[in-house]
C-alpha atoms as a PDB file:
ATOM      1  CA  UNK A   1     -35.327  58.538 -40.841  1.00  0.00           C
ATOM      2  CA  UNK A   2     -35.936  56.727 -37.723  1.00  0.00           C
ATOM      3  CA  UNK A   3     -39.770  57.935 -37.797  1.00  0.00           C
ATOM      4  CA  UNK A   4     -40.600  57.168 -41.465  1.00  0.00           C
ATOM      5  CA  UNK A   5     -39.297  53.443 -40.579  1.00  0.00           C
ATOM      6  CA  UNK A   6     -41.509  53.114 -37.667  1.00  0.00           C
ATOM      7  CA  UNK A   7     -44.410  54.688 -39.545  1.00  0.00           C
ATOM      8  CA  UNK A   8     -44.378  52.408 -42.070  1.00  0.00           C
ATOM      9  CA  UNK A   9     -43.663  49.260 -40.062  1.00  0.00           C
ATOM     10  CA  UNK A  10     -46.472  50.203 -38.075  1.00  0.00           C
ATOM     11  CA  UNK A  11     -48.788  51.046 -40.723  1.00  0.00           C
ATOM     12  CA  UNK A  12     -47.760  47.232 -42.504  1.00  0.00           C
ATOM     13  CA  UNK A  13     -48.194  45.810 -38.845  1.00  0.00           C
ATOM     14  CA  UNK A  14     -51.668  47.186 -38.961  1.00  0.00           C
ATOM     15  CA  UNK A  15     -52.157  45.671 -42.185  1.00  0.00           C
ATOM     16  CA  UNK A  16     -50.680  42.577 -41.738  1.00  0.00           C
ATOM     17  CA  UNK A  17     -51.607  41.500 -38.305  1.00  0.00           C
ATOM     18  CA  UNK A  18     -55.022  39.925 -38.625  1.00  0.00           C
ATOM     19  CA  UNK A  19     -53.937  38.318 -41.333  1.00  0.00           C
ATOM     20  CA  UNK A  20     -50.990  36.906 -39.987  1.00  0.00           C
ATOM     21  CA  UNK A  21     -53.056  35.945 -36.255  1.00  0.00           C
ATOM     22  CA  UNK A  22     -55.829  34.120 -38.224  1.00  0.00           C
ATOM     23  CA  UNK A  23     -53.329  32.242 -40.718  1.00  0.00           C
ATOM     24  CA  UNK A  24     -51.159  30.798 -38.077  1.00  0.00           C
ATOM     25  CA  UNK A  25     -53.587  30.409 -35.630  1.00  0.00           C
ATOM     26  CA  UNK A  26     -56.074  27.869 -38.168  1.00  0.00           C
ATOM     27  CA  UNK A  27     -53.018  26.153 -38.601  1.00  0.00           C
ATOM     28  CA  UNK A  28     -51.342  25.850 -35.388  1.00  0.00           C
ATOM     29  CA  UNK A  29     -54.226  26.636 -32.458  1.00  0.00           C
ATOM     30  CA  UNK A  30     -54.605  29.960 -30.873  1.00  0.00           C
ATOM     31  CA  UNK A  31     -52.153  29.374 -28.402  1.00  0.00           C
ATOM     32  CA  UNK A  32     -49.042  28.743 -30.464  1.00  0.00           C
ATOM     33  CA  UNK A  33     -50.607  30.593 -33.627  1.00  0.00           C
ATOM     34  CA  UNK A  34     -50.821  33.811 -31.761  1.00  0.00           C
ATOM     35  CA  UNK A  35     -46.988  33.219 -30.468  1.00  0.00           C
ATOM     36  CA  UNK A  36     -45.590  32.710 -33.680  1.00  0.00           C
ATOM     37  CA  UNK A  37     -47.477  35.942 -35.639  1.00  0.00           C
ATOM     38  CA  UNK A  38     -46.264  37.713 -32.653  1.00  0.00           C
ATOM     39  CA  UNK A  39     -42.664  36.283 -33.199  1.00  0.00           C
ATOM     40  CA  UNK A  40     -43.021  36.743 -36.902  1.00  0.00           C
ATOM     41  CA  UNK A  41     -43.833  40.384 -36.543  1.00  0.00           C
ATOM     42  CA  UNK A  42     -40.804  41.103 -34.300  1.00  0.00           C
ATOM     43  CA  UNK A  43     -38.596  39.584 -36.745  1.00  0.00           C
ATOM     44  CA  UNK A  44     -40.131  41.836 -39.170  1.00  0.00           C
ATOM     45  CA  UNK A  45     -38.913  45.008 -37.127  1.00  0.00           C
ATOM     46  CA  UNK A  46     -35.360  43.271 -36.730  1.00  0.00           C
ATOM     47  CA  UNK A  47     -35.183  42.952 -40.266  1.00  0.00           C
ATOM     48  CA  UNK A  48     -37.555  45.723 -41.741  1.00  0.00           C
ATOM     49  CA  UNK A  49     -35.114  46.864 -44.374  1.00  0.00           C
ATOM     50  CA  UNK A  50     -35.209  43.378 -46.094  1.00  0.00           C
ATOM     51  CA  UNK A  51     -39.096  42.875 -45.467  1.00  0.00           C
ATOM     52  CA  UNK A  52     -40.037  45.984 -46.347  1.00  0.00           C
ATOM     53  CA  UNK A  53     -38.549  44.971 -49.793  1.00  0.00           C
ATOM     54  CA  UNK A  54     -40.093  41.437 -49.972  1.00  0.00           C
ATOM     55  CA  UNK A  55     -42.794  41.529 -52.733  1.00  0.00           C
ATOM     56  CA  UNK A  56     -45.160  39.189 -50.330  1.00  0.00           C
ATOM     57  CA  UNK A  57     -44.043  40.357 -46.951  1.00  0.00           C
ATOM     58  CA  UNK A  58     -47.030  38.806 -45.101  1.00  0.00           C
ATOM     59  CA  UNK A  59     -46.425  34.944 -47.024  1.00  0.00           C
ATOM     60  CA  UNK A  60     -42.655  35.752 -45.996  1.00  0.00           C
ATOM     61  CA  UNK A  61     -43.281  36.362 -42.294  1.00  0.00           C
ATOM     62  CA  UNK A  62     -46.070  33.251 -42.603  1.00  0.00           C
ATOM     63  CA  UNK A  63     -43.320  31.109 -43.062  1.00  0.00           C
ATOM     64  CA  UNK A  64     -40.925  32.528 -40.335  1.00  0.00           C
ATOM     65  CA  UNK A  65     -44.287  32.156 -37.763  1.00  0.00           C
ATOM     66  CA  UNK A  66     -44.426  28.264 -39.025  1.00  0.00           C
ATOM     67  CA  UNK A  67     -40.506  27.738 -37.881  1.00  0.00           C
ATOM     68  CA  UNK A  68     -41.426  29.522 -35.061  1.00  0.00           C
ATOM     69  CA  UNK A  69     -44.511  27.580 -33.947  1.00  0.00           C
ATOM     70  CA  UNK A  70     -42.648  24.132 -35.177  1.00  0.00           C
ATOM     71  CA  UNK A  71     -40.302  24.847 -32.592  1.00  0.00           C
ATOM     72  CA  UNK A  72     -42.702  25.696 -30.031  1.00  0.00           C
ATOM     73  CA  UNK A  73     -44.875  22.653 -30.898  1.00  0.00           C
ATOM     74  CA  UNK A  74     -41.821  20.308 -30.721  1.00  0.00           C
ATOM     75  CA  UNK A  75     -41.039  22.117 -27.188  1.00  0.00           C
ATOM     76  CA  UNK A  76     -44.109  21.562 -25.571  1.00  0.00           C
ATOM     77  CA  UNK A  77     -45.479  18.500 -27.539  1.00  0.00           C
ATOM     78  CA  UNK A  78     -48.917  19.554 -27.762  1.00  0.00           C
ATOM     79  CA  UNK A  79     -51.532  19.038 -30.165  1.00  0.00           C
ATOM     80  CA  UNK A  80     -52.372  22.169 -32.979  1.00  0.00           C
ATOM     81  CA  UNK A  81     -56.048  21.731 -31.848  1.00  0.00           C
ATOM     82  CA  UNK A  82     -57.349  21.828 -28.358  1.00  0.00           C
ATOM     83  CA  UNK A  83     -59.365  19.058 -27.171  1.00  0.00           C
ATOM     84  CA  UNK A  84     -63.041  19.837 -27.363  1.00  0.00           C
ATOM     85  CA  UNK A  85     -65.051  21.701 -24.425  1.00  0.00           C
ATOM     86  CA  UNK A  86     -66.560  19.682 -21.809  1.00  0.00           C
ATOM     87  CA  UNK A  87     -69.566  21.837 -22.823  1.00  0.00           C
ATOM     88  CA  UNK A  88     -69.495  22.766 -26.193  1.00  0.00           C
ATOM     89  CA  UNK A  89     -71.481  25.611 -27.264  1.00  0.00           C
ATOM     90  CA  UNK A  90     -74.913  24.754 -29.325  1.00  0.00           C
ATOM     91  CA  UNK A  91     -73.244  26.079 -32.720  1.00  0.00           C
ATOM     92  CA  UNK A  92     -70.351  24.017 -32.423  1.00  0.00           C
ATOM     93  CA  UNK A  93     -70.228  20.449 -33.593  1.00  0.00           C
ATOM     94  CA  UNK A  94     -68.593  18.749 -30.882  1.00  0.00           C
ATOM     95  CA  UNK A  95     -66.642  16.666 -32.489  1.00  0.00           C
ATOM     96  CA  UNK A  96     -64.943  19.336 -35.045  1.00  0.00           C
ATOM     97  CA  UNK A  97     -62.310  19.604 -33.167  1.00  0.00           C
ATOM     98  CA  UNK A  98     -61.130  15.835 -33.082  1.00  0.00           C
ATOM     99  CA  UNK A  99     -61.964  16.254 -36.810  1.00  0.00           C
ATOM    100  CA  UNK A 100     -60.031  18.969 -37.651  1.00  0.00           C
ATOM    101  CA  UNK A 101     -56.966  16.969 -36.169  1.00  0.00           C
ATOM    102  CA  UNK A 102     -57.209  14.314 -38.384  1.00  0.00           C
ATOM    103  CA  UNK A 103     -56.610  16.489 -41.431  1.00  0.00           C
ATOM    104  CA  UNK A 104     -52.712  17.418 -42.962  1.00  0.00           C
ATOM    105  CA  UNK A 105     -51.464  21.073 -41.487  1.00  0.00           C
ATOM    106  CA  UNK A 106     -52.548  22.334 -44.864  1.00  0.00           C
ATOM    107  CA  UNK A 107     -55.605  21.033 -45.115  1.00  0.00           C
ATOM    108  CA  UNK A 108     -56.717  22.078 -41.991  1.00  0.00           C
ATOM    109  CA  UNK A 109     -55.051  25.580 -42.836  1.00  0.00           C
ATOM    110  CA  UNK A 110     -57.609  26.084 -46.483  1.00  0.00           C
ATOM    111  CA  UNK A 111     -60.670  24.721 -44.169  1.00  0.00           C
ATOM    112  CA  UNK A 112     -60.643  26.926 -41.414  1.00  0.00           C
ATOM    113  CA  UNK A 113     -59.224  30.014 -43.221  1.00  0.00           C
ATOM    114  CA  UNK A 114     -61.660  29.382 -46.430  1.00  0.00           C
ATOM    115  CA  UNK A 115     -64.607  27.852 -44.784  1.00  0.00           C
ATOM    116  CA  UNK A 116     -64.383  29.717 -41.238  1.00  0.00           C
ATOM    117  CA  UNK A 117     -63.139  33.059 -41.821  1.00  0.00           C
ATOM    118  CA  UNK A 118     -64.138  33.699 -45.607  1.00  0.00           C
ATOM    119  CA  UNK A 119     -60.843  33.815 -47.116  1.00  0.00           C
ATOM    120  CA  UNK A 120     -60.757  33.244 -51.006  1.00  0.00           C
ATOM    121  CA  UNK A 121     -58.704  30.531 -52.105  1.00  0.00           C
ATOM    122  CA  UNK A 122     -56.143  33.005 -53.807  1.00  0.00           C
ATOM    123  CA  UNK A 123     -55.813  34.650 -50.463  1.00  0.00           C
ATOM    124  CA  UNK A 124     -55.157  31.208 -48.787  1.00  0.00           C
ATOM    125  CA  UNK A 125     -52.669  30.727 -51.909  1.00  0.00           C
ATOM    126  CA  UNK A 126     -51.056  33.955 -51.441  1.00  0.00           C
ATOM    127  CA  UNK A 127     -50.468  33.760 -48.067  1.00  0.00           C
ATOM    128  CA  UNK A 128     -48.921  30.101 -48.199  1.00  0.00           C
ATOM    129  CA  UNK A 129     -47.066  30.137 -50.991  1.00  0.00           C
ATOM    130  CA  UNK A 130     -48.733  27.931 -53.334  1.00  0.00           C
ATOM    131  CA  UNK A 131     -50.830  28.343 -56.588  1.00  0.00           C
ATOM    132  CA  UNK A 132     -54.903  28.458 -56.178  1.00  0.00           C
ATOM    133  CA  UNK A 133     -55.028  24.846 -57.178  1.00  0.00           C
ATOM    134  CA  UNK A 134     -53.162  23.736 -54.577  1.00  0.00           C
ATOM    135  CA  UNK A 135     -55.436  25.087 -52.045  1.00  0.00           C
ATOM    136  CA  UNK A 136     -58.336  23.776 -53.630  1.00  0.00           C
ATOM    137  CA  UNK A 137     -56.755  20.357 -53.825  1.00  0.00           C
ATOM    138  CA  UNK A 138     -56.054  20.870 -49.610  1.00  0.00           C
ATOM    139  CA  UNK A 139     -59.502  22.323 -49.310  1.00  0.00           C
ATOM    140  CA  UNK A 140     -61.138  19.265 -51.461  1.00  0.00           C
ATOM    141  CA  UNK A 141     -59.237  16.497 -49.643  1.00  0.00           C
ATOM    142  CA  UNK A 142     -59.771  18.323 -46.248  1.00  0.00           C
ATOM    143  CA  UNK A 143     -63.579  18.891 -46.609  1.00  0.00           C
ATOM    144  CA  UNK A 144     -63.870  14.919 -47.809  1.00  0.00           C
ATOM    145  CA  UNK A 145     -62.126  13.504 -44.566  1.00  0.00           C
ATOM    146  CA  UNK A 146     -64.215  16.079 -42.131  1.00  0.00           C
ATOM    147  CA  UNK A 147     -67.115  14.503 -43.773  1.00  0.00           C
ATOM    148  CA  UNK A 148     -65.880  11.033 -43.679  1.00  0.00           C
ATOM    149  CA  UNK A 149     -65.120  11.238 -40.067  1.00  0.00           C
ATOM    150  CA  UNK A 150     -67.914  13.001 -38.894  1.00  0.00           C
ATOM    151  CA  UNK A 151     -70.500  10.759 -41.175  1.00  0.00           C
ATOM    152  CA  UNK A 152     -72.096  13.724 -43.029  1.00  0.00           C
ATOM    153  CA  UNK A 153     -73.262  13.262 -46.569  1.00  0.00           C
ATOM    154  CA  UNK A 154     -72.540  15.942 -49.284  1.00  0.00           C
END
């Protein structure tokens, strides 16, 4: 019994994990977005029984790596997005980074998950909780004021 449990936990782990990492990680900056997948996932073996159940496991443990990076956040009062390189790197717009901080959690979540790692909006939705239009409406707004603040034209 013990072996079928850690079978499947590992085989959801190896499902979930990326997906988890990247989620958290647009929302909260690598630091404290790979901490709180990390914490979500051990939570998940604590309480596999009841996860394993869960009809969205992944949006489940999403929202038990947000309490967990809140925390953190309010611990070390840090910013979600690192300040930008002293050198940035050619492909980089140097000041995305300042940009990206001026956007809602939210927004900035739909942005870099949508726009930097491909997701489809229904995956965005899924994972957050929301409908599809919601994340559209974060990814709209979001796009507007990255544009607005770094003075590009649509």
């Amino acid at each position: 019994m013990i072996a079928r449990t850690e079978d499947s936990f590992t085989a959801f782990v190896h499902s979930a994990r990326d997906s988890l990492n990247v989620a958290l990680t647009a929302a909260y900056g690598p630091e404290t977005g790979h901490e709180a997948a990390a914490e979500a996932l051990a939570y998940a073996w604590r309480h596999w029984d009841r996860v394993n159940a869960m009809e969205q496991p992944i949006a489940y443990l999403y929202r038990v790596g947000q309490s967990k990076a809140r925390r953190h956040l309010a611990w070390l009062r840090r910013r979600a997005c690192p300040p930008a390189p002293s050198s940035p790197e050619p492909w980089i717009e140097p000041a995305l980074p300042g940009a990206l901080q001026t956007l809602s959690r939210r927004q900035r979540t739909a942005v870099v998950l949508v726009c930097g790692f491909g997701w489809t909006q229904r995956e965005v939705a899924d994972l957050l909780g929301v409908s599809r239009s919601t994340v559209e409406q974060h990814l709209t707004r979001g796009l507007s004021r990255l544009r607005h603040y770094l003075k590009v034209t649509p």
